[in-house]
Protein backbone atom coordinates (compact mmCIF):
# COMPACT_ATOMS: atom_id res chain seq x y z
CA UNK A 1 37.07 -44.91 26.08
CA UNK A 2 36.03 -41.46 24.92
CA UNK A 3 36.74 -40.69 21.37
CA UNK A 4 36.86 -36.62 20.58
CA UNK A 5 35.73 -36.03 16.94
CA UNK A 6 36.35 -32.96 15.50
CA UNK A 7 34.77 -32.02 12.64
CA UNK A 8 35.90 -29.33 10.15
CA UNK A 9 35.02 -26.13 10.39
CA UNK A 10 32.46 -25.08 8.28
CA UNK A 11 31.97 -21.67 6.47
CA UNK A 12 29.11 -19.61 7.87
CA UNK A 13 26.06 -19.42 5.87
CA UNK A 14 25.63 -16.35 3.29
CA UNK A 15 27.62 -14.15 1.85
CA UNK A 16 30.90 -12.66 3.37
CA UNK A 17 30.91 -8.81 3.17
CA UNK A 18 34.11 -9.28 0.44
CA UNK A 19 31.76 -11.70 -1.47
CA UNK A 20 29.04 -8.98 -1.56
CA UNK A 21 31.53 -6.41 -2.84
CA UNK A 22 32.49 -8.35 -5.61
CA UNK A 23 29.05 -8.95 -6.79
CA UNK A 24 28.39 -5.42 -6.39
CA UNK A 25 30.68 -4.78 -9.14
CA UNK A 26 28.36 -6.33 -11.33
CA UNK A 27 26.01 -3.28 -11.08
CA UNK A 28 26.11 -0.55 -14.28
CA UNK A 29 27.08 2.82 -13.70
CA UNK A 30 27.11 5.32 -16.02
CA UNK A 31 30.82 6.65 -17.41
CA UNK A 32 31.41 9.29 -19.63
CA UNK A 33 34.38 8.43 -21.48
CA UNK A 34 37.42 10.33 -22.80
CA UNK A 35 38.51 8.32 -25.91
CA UNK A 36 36.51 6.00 -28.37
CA UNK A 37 36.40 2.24 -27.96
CA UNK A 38 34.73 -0.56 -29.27
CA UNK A 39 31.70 -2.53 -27.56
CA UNK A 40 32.87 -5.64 -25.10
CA UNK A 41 31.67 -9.08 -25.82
CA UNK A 42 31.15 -9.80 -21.45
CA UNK A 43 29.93 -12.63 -19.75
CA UNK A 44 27.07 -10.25 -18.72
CA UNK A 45 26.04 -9.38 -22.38
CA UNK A 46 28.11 -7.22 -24.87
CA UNK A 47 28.81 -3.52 -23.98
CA UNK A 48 27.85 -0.50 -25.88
CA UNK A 49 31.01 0.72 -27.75
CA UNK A 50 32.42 4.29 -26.28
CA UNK A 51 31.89 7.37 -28.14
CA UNK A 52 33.44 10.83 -26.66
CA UNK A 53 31.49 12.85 -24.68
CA UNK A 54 28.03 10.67 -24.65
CA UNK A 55 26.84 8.69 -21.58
CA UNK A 56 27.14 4.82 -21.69
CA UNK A 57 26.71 2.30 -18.71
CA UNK A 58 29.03 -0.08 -17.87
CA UNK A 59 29.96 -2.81 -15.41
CA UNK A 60 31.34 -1.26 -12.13
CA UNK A 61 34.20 -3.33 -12.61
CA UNK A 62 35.49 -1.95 -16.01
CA UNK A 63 34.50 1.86 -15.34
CA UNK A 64 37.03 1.96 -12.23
CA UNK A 65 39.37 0.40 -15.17
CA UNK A 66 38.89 2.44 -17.31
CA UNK A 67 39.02 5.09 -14.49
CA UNK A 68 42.41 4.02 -13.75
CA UNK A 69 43.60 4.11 -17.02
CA UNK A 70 42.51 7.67 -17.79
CA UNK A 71 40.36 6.55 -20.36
CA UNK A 72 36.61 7.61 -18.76
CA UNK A 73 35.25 9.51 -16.28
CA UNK A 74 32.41 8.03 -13.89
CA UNK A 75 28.79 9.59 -13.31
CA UNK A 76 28.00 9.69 -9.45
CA UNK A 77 24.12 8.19 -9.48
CA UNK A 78 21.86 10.57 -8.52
CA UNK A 79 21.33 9.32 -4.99
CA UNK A 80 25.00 9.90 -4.35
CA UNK A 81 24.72 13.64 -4.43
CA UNK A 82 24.75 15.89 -1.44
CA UNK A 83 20.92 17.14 -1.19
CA UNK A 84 19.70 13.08 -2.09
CA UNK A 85 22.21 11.82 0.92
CA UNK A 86 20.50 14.82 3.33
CA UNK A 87 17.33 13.97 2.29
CA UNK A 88 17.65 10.54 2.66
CA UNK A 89 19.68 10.44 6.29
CA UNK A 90 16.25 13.04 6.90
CA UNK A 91 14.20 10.04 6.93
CA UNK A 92 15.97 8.11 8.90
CA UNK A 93 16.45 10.63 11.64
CA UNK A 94 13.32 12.05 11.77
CA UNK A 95 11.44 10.85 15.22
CA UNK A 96 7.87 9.65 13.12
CA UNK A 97 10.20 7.32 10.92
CA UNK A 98 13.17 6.27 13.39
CA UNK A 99 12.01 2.89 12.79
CA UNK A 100 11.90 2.38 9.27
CA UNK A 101 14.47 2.19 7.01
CA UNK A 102 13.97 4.44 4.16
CA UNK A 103 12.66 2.93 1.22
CA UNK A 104 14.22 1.07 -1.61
CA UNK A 105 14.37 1.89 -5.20
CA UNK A 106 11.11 1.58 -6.63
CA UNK A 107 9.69 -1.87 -8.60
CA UNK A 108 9.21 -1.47 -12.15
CA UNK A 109 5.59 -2.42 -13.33
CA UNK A 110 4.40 -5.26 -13.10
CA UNK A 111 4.29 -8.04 -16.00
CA UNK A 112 1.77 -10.48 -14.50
CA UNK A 113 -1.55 -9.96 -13.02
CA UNK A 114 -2.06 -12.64 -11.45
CA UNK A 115 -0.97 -16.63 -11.01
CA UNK A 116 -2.64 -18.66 -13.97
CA UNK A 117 -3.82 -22.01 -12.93
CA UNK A 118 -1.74 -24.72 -13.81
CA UNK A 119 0.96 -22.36 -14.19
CA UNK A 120 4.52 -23.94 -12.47
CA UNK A 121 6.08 -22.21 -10.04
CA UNK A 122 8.38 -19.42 -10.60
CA UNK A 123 7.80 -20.31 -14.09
CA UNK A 124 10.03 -17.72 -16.19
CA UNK A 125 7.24 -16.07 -18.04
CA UNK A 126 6.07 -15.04 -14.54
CA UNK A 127 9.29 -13.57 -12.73
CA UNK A 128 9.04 -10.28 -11.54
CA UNK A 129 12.39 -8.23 -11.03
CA UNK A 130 13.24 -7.12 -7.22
CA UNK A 131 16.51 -6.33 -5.42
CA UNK A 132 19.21 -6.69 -6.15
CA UNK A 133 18.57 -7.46 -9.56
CA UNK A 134 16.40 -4.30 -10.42
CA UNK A 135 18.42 -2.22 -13.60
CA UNK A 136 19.59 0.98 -13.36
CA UNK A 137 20.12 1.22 -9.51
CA UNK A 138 23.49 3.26 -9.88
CA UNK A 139 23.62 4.58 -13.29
CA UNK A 140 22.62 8.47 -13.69
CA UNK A 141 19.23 7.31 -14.31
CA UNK A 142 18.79 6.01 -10.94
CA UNK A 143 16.23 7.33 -8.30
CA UNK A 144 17.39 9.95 -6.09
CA UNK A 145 15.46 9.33 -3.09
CA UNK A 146 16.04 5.50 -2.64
CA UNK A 147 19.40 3.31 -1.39
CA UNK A 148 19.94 0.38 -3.83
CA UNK A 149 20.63 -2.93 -2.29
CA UNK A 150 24.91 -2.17 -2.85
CA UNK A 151 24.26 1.65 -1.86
CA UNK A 152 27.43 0.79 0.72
CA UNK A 153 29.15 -1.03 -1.31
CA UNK A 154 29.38 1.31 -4.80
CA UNK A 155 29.64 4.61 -2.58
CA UNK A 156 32.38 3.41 -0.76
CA UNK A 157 34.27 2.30 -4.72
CA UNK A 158 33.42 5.32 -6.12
CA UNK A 159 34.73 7.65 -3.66
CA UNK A 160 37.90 5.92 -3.54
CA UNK A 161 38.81 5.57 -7.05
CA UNK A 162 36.87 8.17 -8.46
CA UNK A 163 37.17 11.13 -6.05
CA UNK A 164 37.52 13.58 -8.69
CA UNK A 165 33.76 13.03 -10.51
CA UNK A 166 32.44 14.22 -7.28
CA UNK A 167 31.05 17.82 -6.81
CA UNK A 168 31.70 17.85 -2.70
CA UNK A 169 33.58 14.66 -1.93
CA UNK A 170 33.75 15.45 1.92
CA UNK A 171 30.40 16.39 2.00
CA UNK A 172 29.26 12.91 0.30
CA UNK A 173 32.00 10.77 2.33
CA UNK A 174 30.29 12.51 5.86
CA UNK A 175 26.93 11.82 5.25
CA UNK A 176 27.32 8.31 3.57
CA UNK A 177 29.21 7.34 7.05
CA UNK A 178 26.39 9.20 9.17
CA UNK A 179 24.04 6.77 7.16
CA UNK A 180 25.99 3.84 7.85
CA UNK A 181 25.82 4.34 11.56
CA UNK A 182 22.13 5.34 12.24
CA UNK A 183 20.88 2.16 9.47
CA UNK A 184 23.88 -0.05 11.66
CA UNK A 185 22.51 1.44 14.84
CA UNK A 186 19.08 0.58 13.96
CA UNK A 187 19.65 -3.54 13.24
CA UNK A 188 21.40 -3.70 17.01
CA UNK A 189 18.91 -2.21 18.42
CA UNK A 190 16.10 -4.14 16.76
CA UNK A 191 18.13 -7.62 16.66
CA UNK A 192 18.73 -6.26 20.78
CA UNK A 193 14.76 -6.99 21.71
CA UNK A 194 14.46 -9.65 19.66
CA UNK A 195 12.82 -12.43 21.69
CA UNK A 196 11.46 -15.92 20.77
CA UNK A 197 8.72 -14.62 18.80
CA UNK A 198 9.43 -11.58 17.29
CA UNK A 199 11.11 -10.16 14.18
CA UNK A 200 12.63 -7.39 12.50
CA UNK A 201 11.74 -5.79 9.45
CA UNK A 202 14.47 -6.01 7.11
CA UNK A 203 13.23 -3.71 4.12
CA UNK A 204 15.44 -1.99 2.56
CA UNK A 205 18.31 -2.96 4.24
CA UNK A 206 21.59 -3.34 2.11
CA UNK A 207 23.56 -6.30 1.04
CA UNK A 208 26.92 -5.33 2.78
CA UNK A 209 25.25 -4.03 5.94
CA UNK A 210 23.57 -8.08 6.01
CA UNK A 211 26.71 -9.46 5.67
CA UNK A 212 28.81 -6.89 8.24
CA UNK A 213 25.40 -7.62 11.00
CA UNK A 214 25.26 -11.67 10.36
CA UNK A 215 28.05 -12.15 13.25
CA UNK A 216 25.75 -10.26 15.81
CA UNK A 217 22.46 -12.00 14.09
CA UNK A 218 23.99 -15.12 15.15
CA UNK A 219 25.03 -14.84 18.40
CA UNK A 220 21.48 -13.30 19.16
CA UNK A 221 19.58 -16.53 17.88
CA UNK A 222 22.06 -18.42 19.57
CA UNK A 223 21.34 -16.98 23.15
CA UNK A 224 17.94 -17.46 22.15
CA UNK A 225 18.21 -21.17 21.47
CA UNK A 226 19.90 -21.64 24.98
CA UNK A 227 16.89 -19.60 26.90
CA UNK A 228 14.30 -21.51 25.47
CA UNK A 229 15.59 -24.99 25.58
């Protein structure tokens, strides 16, 4: 007698793309607000209290409040101006660097020269900051020429609720979607060719667009697993 056991379903592994949007309202930007209030005591770490017309970052999350409410206005980062977004989509156009993604923001310096013996592993007086946790990816101090790990993820929020803080919204809205199809374009193709032994160079590739290519990933290493068994 043949007994069918099901077992349940089981969520796929890593992030969903709605999972990655809420953490990327984490991220500080920088708002510039319209009325004085005090400092936040946040789960994060307190907030700087707001002071018409000066610069202060906050938590995505409570500058599109604030946004709502008429209270604060919200600083586009530098990379999400027209000439960065050219320059940028430049680089990944261009014939000599089809290939490559361009770069990510840059590391700050370095607090450890080099693994002390005996040391543990990751010990916490030896962690060195990379994406997604670098600071300052999409407040006005950002880096121009460089996506952040939610560059998908914050343009698309900002240009929704904050389509007034931007100098050229079309212009913005076109090229961030041009991006979005030539970086999208790029995993296919590379994920495409992918054969038993290969890989694909994932640097600088953003959290959403991991989470919106995982479906495809999958069924590629799954039509691998069935050629090579």
């Amino acid at each position: 007698m043949h007994s069918d056991t099901r077992w349940p379903s089981l969520s796929p592994p890593g992030l969903t793309p709605s999972e990655v949007g809420f953490l990327c309202e984490m991220e500080h930007v920088t708002v510039i607000p319209r009325q004085t209030l005090d400092g936040l005591e946040l789960l994060g770490g307190p907030t700087g209290a707001l002071k018409p017309p000066f610069p202060t970052p906050l938590p995505l999350w409570l500058a599109l409040l604030l946004k709502k409410q008429r209270r604060a206005n919200i600083t586009p980062p530098p990379w999400l101006s027209v000439e960065a977004l050219t320059q940028i989509l430049d680089f990944e156009t261009d014939e000599r660097t089809a290939e490559l993604f361009s770069p990510s923001p840059d590391l700050p310096p370095s607090t450890t020269s080099a693994p002390l013996e005996g040391d543990p592993y990751l010990a916490h007086d030896s962690l060195e900051l990379s994406a997604p946790f670098l600071k300052d990816t999409a407040t006005a101090r950002a880096q121009a020429d460089a996506l952040p790990y939610h560059w998908l993820e914050i343009g698309h929020l900002l240009i929704t609720h904050a389509p007034d803080d931007f100098e050229d919204l079309d212009a913005v809205r076109k090229l961030l979607r041009d991006l979005r199809e030539v970086r999208m374009s790029k995993l296919r193709k590379g994920f495409e060719v992918l054969d038993a032994g290969g890989g694909v160079k994932m640097n600088g590739v953003g959290g959403m667009e991991i989470a919106e290519v995982r479906g495809f990933v999958g069924g590629v290493v799954d039509g691998l697993r069935w050629v090579t068994d």
